[in-house]
Protein backbone atom coordinates (compact mmCIF):
# COMPACT_ATOMS: atom_id res chain seq x y z
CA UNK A 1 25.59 -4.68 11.50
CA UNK A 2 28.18 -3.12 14.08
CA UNK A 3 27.49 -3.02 17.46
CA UNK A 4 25.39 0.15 18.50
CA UNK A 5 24.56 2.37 21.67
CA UNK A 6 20.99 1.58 23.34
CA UNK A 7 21.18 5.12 23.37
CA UNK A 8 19.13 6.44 20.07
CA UNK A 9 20.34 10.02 20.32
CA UNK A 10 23.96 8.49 19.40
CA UNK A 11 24.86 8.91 15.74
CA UNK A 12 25.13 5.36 13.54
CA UNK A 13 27.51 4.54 10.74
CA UNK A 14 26.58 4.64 7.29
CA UNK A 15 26.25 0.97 7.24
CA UNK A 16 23.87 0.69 10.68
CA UNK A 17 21.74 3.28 9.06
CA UNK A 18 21.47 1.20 5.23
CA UNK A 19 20.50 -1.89 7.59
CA UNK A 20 18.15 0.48 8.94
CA UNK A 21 16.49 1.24 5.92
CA UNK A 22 16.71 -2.06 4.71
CA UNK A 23 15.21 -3.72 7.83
CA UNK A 24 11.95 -0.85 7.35
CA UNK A 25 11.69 -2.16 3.32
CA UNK A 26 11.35 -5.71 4.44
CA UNK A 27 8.76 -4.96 7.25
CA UNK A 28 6.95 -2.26 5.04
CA UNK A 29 7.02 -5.07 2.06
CA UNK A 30 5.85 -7.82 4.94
CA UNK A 31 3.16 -6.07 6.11
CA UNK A 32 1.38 -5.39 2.16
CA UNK A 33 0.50 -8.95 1.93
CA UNK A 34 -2.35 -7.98 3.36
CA UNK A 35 -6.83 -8.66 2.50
CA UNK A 36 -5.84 -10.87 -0.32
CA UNK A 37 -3.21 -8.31 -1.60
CA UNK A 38 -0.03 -7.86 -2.91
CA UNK A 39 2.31 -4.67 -2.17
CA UNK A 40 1.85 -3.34 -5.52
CA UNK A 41 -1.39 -3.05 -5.38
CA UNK A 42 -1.61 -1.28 -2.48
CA UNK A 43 0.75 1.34 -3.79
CA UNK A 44 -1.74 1.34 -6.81
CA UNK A 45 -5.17 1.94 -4.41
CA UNK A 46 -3.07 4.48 -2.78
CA UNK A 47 -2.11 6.43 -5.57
CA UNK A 48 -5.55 6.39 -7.05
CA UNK A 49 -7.46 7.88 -4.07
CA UNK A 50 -4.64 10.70 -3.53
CA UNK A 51 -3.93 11.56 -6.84
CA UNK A 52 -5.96 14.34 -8.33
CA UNK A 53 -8.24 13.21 -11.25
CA UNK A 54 -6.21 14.29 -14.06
CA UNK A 55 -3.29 12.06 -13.08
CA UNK A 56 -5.66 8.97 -12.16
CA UNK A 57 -4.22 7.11 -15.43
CA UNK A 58 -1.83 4.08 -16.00
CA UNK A 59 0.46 5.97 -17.14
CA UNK A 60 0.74 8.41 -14.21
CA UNK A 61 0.70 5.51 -11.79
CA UNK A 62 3.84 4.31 -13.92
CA UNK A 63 5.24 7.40 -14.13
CA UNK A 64 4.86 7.80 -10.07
CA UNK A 65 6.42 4.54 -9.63
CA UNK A 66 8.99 4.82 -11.98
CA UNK A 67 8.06 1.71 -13.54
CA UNK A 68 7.53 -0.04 -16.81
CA UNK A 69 3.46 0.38 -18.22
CA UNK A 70 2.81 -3.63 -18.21
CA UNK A 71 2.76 -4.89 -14.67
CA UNK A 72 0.97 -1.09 -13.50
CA UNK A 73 -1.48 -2.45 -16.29
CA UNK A 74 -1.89 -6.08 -14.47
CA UNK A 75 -2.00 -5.16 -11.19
CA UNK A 76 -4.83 -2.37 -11.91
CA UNK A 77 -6.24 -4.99 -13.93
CA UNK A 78 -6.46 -7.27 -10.76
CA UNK A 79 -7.98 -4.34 -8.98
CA UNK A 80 -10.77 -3.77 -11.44
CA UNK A 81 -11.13 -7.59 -11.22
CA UNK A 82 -11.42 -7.33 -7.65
CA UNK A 83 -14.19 -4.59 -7.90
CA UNK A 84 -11.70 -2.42 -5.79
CA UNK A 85 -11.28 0.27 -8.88
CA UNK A 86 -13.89 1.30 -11.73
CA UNK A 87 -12.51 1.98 -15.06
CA UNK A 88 -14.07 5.29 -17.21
CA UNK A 89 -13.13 6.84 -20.39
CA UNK A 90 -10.90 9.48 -19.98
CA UNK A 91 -12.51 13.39 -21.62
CA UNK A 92 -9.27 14.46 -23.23
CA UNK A 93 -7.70 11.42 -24.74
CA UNK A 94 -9.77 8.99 -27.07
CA UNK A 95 -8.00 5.61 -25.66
CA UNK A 96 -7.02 6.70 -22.39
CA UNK A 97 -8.70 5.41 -19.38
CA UNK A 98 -9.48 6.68 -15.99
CA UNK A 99 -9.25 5.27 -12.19
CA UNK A 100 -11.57 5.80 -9.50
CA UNK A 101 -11.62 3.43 -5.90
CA UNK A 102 -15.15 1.98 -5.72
CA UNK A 103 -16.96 1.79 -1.84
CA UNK A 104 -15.37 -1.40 -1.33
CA UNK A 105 -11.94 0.01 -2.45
CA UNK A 106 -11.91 2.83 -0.27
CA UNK A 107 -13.77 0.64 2.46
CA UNK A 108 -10.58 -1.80 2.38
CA UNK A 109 -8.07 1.53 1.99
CA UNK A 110 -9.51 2.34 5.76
CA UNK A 111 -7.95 -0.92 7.12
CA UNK A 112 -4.38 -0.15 5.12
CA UNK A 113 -1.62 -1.70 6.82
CA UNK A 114 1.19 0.65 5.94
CA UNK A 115 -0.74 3.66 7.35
CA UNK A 116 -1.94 1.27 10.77
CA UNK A 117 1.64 0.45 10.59
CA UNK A 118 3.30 3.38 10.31
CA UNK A 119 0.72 6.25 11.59
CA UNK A 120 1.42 5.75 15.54
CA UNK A 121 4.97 6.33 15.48
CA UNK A 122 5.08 9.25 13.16
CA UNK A 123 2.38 10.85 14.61
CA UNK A 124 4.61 10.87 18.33
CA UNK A 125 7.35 12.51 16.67
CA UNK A 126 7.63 16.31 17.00
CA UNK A 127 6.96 18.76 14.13
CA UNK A 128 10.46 19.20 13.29
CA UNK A 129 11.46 15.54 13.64
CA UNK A 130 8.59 15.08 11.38
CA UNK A 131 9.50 17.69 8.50
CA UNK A 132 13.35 16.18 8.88
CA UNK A 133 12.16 12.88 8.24
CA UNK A 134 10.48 14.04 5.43
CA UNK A 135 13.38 15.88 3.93
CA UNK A 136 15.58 13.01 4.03
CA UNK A 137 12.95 10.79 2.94
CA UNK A 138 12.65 12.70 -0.08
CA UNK A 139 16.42 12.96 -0.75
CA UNK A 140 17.24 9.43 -0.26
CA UNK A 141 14.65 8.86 -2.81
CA UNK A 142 15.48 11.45 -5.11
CA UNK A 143 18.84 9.80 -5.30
CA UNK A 144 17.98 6.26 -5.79
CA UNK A 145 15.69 7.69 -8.52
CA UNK A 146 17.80 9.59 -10.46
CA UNK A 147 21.43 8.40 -9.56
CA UNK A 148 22.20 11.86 -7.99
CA UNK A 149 20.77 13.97 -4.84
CA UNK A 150 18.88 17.48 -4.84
CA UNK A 151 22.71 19.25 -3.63
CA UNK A 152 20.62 21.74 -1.24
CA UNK A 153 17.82 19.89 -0.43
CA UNK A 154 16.01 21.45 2.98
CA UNK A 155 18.60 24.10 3.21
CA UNK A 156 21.69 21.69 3.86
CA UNK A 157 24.38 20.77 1.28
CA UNK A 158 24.75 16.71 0.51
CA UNK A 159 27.38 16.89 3.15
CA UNK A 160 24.53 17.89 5.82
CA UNK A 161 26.02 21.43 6.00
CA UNK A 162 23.54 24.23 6.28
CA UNK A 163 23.65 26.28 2.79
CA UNK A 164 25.05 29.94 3.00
């Protein structure tokens, strides 16, 4: 990485701000080995105690991760295992299942490292620092998802140029 400026108001090349992402994946992926767990199953507790009932399926948890059905079905698996998740027949489909955390999973969800991790700091930032964050968030994802970026996401065009 190029030299930078103490100074965090200064702006960073594109390449000091991919190490900066980078560097957050490794310590976000770090920290989820954490109470006997790996980082996708974490996502997977997650997902099924903020995702409204409907969508508490394998497939949706795929579908969310934009991954293939097999290792969501293992690691879920794992979780059920675990006693962390209950499995229940789901009403509208005959061989469709549904998720629910049990005490203990929502008892171990309390001591989740990414949100210990990652709480503090985002909870000093200002409102508007916050919702930025978030917008970019959600474009650099949207792009690494789909190969291309929302052109006007938050009001700017790609080029960070507010849209007339």
């Amino acid at each position: 990485m190029s030299e930078r400026p103490e100074d965090g108001d200064n702006p960073s090349t594109d390449d000091d701000l991919v190490t900066l992402l980078d560097q957050v994946s490794r310590l976000v992926y770090g920290i989820s080995f954490t109470d006997g767990l790996f980082p996708a199953q974490w996502v997977a507790l997650r997902y099924f105690h903020d995702a409204p009932e409907p969508a508490r399926t394998l497939t949706a948890l795929a579908r969310f991760q934009k991954i293939h059905l097999a290792p969501v079905s293992r690691t879920v698996s794992t979780l059920v295992d675990k006693g962390l998740l209950t499995r229940r027949p789901h009403p509208g489909f005959k061989r469709g299942w549904l998720f629910d955390l049990t005490d203990d999973g929502r008892i171990l969800l309390e001591r989740d490292p990414l949100r210990q991790s990652l709480s503090p700091p985002i909870a000093a930032m200002a409102a508007n620092e916050r919702a930025m964050l978030g917008r970019l968030m959600k474009r650099i994802i949207t792009h690494m998802q789909t190969g291309s970026s929302d052109g006007e996401a938050g009001g700017e065009k790609t080029d960070g140029t507010p849209v007339a």
